[in-house]
Protein backbone atom coordinates (compact mmCIF):
# COMPACT_ATOMS: atom_id res chain seq x y z
CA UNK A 1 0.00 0.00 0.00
CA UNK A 2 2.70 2.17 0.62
CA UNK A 3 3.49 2.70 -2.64
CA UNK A 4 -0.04 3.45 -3.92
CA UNK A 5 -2.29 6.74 -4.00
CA UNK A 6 -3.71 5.81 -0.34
CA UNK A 7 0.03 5.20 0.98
CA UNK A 8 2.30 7.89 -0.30
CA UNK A 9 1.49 11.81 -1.97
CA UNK A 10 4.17 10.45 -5.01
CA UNK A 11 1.19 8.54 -6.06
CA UNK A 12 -1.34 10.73 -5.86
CA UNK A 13 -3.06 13.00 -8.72
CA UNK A 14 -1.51 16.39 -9.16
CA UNK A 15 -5.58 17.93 -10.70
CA UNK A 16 -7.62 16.30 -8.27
CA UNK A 17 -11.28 15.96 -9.65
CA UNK A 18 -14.12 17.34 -7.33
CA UNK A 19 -17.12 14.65 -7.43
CA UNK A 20 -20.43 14.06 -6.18
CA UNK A 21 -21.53 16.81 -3.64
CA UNK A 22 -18.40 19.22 -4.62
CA UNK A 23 -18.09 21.37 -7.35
CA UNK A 24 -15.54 20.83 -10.16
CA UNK A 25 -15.31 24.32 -10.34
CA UNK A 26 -11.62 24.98 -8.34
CA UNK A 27 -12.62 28.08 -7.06
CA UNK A 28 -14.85 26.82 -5.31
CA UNK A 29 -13.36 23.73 -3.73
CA UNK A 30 -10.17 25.66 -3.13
CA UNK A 31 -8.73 23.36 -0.16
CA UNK A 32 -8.63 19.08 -0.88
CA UNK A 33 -6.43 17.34 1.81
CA UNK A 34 -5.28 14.32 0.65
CA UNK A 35 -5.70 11.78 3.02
CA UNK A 36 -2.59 8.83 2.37
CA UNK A 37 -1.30 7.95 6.21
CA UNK A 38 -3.87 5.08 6.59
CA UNK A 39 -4.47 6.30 10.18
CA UNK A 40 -7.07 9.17 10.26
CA UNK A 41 -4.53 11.94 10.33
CA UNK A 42 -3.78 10.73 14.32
CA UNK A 43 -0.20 8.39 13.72
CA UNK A 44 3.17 9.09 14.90
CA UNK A 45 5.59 6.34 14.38
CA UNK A 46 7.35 4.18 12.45
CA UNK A 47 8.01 0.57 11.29
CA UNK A 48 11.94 0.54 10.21
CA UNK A 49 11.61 -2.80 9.03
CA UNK A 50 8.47 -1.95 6.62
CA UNK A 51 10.44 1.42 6.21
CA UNK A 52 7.20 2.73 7.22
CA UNK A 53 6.63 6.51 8.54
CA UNK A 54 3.32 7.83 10.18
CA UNK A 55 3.17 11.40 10.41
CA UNK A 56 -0.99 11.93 10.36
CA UNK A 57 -0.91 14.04 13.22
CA UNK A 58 1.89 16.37 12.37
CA UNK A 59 0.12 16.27 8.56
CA UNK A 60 -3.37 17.54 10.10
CA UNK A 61 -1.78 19.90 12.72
CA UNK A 62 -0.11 21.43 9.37
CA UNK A 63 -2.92 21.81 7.39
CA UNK A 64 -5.26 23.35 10.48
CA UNK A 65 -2.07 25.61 10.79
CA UNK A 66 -2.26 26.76 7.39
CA UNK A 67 -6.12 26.94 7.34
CA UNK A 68 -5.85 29.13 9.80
CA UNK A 69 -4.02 31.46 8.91
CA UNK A 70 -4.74 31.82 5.23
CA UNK A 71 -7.94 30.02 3.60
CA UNK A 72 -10.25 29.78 6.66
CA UNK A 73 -10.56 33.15 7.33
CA UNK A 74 -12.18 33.84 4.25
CA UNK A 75 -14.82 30.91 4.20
CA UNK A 76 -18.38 31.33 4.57
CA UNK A 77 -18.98 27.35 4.25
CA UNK A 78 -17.02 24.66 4.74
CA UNK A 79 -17.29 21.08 4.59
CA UNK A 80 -15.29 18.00 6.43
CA UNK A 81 -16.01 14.81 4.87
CA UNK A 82 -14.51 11.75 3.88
CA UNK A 83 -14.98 7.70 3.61
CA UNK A 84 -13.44 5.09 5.89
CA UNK A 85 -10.47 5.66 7.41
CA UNK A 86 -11.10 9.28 6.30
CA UNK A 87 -14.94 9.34 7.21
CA UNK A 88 -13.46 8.25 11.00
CA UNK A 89 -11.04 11.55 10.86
CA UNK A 90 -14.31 13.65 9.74
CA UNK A 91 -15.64 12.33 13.32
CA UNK A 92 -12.59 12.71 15.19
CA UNK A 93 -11.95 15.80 14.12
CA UNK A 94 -15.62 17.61 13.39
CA UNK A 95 -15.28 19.79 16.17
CA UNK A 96 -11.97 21.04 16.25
CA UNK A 97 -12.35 21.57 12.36
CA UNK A 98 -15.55 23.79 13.58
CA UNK A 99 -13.60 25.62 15.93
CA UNK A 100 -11.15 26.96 13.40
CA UNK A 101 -13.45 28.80 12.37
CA UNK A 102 -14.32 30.51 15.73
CA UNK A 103 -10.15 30.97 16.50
CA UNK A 104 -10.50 33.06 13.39
C-alpha cells in the first residue's frame, strides 16, 4: 500500500477531480487534503523494518495551521467529509475543524 495513492502523496493525482456533492469548479473547492497515512490523520511512528513513517498528526496539525491562517478566514462554508479511514477523521476531528473557524 505504501506505494499506492492511499500510501504515499508520489502517487497521488496532481488535478484532483471534485465529485459528487463538490463542485468541479476549483474556485470553489479551493482546499482538498489528501488523506494517504492510513491512520485518520492521528499516527506518529514508524516501522523501520516496513520502512514505514506515520506522520498523520503532524500532517493535520499542518494543514489546520495553514487553514488558519490563510484560507479559513475567508470561508463562509465549509465542509469536512470523507470515507473510511477518512470518514473516521471527519468524526474525530468535526469539532476542532468547527472551531477553526471561531479561533479566526
Amino acid at each position: 500500500m505504501k506505494k499506492t495513492r492511499h500510501g504515499s502523496s508520489n502517487y497521488t493525482e496532481k488535478e484532483p477531480q471534485f465529485t459528487r456533492i463538490l463542485s468541479d469548479k476549483a474556485q470553489e473547492n479551493p482546499v482538498r487534503l489528501h488523506y494517504c497515512d492510513g491512520a485518520s490523520f492521528s499516527g506518529h511512528g514508524q516501522d523501520e523494518v516496513a520502512q514505514l513513517q506515520f506522520r498523520g498528526e503532524r500532517i493535520w496539525r499542518a494543514a489546520i495551521d495553514d487553514l488558519k491562517a490563510n484560507r479559513m478566514r475567508y470561508a463562509d462554508q465549509a465542509l469536512l467529509s470523507g470515507c473510511s479511514a477518512g470518514g473516521l477523521l471527519a468524526i474525530l476531528r468535526c469539532d476542532e475543524f468547527r472551531d477553526i473557524s471561531d479561533a479566526s
